[in-house]
N, C-alpha and C. Protein backbone atom coordinates (compact mmCIF):
# COMPACT_ATOMS: atom_id res chain seq x y z
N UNK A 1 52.61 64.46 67.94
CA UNK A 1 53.91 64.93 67.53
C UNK A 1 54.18 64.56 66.08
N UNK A 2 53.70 63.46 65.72
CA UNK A 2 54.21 62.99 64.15
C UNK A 2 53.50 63.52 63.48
N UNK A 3 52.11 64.37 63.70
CA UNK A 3 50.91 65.03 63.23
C UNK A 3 51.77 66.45 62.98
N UNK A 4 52.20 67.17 63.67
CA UNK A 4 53.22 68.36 63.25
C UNK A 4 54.40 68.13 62.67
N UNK A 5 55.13 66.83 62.93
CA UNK A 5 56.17 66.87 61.84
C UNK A 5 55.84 66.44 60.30
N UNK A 6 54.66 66.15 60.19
CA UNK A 6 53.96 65.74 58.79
C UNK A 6 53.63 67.39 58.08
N UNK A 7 52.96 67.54 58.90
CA UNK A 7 52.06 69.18 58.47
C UNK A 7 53.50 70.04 58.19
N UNK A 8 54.42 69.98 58.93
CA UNK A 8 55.60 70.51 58.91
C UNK A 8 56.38 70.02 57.54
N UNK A 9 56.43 69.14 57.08
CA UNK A 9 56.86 68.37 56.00
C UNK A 9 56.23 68.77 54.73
N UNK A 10 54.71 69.07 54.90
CA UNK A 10 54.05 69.28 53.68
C UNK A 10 53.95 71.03 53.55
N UNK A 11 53.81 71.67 54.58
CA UNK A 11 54.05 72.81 54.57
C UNK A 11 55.55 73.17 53.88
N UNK A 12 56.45 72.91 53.87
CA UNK A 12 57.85 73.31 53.95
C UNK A 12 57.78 72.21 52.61
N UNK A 13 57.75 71.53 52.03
CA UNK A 13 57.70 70.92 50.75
C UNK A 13 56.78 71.72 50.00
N UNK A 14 56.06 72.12 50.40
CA UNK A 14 55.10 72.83 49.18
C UNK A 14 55.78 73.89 48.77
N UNK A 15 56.68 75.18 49.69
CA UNK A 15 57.46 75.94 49.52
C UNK A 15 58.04 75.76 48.28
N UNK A 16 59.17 74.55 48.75
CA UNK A 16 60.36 74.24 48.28
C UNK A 16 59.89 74.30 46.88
N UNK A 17 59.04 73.41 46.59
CA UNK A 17 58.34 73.46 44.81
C UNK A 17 57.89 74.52 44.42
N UNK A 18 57.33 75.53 45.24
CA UNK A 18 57.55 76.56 44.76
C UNK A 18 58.62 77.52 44.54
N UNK A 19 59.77 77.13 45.10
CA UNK A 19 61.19 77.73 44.84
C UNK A 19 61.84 76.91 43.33
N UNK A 20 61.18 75.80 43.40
CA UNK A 20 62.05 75.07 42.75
C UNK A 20 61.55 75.35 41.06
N UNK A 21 60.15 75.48 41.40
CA UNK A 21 59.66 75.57 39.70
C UNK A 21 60.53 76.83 39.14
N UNK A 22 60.45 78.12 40.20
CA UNK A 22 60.62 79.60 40.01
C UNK A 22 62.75 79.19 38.77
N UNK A 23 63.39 78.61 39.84
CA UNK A 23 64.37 78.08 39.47
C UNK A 23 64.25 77.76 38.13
N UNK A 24 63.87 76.23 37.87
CA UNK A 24 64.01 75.92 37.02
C UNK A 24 63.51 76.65 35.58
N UNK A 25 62.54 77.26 35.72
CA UNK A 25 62.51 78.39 34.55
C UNK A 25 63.10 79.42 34.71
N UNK A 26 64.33 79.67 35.25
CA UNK A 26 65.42 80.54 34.93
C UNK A 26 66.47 79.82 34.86
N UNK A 27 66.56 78.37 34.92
CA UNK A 27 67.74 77.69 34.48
C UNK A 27 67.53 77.05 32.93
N UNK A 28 66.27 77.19 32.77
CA UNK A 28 65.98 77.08 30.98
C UNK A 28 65.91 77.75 30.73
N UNK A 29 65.59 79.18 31.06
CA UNK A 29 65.75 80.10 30.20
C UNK A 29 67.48 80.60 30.21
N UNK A 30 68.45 80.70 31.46
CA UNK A 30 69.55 81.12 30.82
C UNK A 30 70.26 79.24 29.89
N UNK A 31 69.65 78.64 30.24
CA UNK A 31 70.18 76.83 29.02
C UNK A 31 69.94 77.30 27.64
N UNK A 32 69.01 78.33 27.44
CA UNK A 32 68.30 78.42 26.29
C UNK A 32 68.72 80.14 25.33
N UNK A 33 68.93 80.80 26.41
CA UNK A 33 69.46 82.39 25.98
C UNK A 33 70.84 82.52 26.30
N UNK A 34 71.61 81.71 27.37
CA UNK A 34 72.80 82.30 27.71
C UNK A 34 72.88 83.39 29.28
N UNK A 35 71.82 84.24 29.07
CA UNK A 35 71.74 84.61 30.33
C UNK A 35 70.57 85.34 30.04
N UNK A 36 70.14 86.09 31.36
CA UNK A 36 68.62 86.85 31.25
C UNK A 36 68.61 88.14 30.70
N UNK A 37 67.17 88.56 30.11
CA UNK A 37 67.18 90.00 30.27
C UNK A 37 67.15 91.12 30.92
N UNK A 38 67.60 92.15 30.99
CA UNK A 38 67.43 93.31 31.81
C UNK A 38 66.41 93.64 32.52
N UNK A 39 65.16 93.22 31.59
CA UNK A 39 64.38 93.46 32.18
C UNK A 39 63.37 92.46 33.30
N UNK A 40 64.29 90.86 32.89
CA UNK A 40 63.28 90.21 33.81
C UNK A 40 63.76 89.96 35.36
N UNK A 41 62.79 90.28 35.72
CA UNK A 41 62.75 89.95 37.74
C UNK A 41 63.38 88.96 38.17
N UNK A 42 63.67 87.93 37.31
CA UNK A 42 64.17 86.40 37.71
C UNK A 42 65.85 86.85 37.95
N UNK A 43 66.51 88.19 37.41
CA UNK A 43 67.53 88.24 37.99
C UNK A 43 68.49 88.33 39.17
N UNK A 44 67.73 88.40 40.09
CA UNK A 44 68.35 88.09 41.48
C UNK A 44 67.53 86.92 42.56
N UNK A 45 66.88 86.05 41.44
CA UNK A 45 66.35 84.74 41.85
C UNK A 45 67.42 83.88 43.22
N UNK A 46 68.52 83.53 42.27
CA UNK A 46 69.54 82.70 43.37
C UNK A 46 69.24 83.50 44.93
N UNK A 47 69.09 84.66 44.83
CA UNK A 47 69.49 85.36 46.42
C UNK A 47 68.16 85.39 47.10
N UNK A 48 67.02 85.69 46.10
CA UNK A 48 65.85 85.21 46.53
C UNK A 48 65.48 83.55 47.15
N UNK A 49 66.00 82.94 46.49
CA UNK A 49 65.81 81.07 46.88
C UNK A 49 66.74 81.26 48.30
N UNK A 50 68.08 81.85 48.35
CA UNK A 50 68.98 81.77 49.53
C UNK A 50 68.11 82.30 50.62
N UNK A 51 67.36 83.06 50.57
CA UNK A 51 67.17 84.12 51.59
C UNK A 51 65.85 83.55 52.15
N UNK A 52 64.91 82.77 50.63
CA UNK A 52 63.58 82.01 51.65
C UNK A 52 64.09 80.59 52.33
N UNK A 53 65.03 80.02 51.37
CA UNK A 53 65.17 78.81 51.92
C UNK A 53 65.76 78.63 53.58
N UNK A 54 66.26 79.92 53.89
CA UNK A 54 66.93 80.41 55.22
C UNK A 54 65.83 81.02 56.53
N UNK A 55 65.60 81.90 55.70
CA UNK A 55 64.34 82.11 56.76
C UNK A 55 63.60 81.30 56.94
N UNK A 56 62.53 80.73 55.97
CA UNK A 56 62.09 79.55 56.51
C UNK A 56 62.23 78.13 56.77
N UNK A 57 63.42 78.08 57.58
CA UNK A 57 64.00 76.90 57.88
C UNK A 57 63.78 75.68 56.69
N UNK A 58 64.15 75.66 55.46
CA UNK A 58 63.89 74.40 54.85
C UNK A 58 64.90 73.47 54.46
N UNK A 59 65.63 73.76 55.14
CA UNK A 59 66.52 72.81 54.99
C UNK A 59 66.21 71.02 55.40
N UNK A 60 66.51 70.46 54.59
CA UNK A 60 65.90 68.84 55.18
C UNK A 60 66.17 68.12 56.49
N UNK A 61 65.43 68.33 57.37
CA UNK A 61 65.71 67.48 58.67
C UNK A 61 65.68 66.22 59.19
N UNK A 62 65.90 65.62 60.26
CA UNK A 62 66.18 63.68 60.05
C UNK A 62 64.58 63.51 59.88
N UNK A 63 63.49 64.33 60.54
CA UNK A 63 62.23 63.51 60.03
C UNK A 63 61.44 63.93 59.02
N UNK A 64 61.86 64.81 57.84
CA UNK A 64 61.49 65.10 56.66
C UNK A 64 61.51 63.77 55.33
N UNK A 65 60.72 63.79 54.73
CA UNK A 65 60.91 62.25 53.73
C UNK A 65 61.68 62.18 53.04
N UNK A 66 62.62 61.42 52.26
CA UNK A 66 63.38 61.61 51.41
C UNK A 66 62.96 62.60 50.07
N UNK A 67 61.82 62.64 49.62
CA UNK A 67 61.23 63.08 48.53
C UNK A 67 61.62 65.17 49.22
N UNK A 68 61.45 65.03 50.38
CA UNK A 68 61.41 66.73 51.09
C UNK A 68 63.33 66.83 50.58
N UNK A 69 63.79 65.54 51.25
CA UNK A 69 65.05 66.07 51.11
C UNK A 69 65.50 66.27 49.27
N UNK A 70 65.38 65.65 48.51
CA UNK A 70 66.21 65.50 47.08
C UNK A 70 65.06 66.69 46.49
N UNK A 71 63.79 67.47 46.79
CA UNK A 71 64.01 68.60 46.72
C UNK A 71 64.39 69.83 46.80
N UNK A 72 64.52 69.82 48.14
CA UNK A 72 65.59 70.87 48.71
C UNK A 72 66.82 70.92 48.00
N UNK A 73 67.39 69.52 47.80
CA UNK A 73 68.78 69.61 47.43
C UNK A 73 68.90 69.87 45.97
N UNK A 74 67.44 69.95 45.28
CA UNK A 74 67.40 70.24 43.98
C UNK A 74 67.51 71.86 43.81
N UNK A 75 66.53 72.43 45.01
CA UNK A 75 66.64 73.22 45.06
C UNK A 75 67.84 74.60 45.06
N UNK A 76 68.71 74.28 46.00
CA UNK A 76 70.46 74.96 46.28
C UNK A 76 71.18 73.91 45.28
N UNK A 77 70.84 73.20 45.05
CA UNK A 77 72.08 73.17 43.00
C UNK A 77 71.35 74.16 42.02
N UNK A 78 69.91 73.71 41.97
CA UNK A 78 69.62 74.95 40.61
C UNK A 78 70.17 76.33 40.89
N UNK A 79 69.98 76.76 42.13
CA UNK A 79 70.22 78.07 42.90
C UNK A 79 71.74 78.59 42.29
N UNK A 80 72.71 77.67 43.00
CA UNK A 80 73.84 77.41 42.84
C UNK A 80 74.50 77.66 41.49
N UNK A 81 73.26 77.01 40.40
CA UNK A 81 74.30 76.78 39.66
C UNK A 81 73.77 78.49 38.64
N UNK A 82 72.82 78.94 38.99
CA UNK A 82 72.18 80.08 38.33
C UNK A 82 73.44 81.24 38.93
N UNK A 83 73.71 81.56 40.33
CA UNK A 83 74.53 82.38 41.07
C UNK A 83 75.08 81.79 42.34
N UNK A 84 75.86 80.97 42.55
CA UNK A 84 76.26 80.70 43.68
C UNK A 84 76.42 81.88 44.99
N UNK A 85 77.29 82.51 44.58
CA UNK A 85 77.18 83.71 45.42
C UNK A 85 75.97 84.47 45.82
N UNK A 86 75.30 84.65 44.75
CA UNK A 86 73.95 85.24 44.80
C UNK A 86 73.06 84.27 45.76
N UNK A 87 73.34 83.07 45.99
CA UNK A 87 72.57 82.40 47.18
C UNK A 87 73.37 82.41 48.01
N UNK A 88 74.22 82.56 48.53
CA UNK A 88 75.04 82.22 49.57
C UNK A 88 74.71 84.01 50.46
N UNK A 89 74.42 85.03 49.54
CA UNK A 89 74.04 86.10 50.19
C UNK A 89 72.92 85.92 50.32
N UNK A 90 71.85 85.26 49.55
CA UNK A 90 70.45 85.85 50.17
C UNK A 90 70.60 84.73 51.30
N UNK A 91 70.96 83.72 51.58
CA UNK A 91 71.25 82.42 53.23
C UNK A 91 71.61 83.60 53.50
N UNK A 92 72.97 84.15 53.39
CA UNK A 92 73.08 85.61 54.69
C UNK A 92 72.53 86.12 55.24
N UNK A 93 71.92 87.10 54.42
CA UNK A 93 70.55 88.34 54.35
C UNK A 93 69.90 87.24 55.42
N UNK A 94 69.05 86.44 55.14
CA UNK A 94 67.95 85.73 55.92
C UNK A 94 68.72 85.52 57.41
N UNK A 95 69.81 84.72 57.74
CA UNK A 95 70.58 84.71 58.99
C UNK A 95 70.85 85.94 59.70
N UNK A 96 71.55 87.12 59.24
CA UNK A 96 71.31 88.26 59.79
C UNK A 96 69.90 88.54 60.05
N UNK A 97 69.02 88.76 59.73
CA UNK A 97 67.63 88.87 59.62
C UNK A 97 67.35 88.41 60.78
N UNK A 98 67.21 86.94 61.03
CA UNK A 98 66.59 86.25 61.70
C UNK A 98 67.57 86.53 63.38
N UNK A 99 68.50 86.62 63.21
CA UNK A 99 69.40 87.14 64.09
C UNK A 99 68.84 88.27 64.69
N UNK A 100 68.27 89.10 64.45
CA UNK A 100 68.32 90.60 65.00
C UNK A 100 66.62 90.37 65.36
N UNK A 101 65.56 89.26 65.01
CA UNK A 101 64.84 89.02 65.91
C UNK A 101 65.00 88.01 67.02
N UNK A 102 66.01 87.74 67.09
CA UNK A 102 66.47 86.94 68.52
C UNK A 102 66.22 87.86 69.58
């Protein structure tokens, strides 16, 4: 059992850093421009981070490590602070989603 909540931990942390890098170079780039260009993809990032961090359950659980949790939570502030709303719909999107395969 502690063998799947580990694998579970490193699986779902590896994610998260990958949400989190994606983030943080669109929180230096709008620190650094003000906001994005038209043309880059990183503009509906926040709803993208909402929508994986939802579907795939990553939210920090009691047996995740602290290091799983103060990423995650790094994760929904950068999110947050790029589009709040824009994450709070893609968490939607993913809950409906996951809803209608119940």
């Amino acid at each position: 059992m502690l063998f799947e909540s580990t694998e579970g931990d490193l699986t779902g942390l590896l994610h998260l850093i990958h949400l989190e890098s994606e983030l943080v170079l669109t929180v230096a780039y709008l620190r650094v421009f003000g906001s994005l260009h038209d043309d880059k993809v990183m503009t509906a990032i926040a709803g993208w981070a909402g929508y994986e961090y939802t579907l795939y359950g990553l939210e920090p659980q009691e047996w995740h490590s602290p290091g799983y949790a103060d990423v995650a939570s790094s994760v929904h502030a950068m999110a947050a602070y790029i589009n709040q709303k824009d994450w709070q719909d893609g968490c939607q999107q993913a809950e409906f989603g996951l809803s209608q395969l119940e």
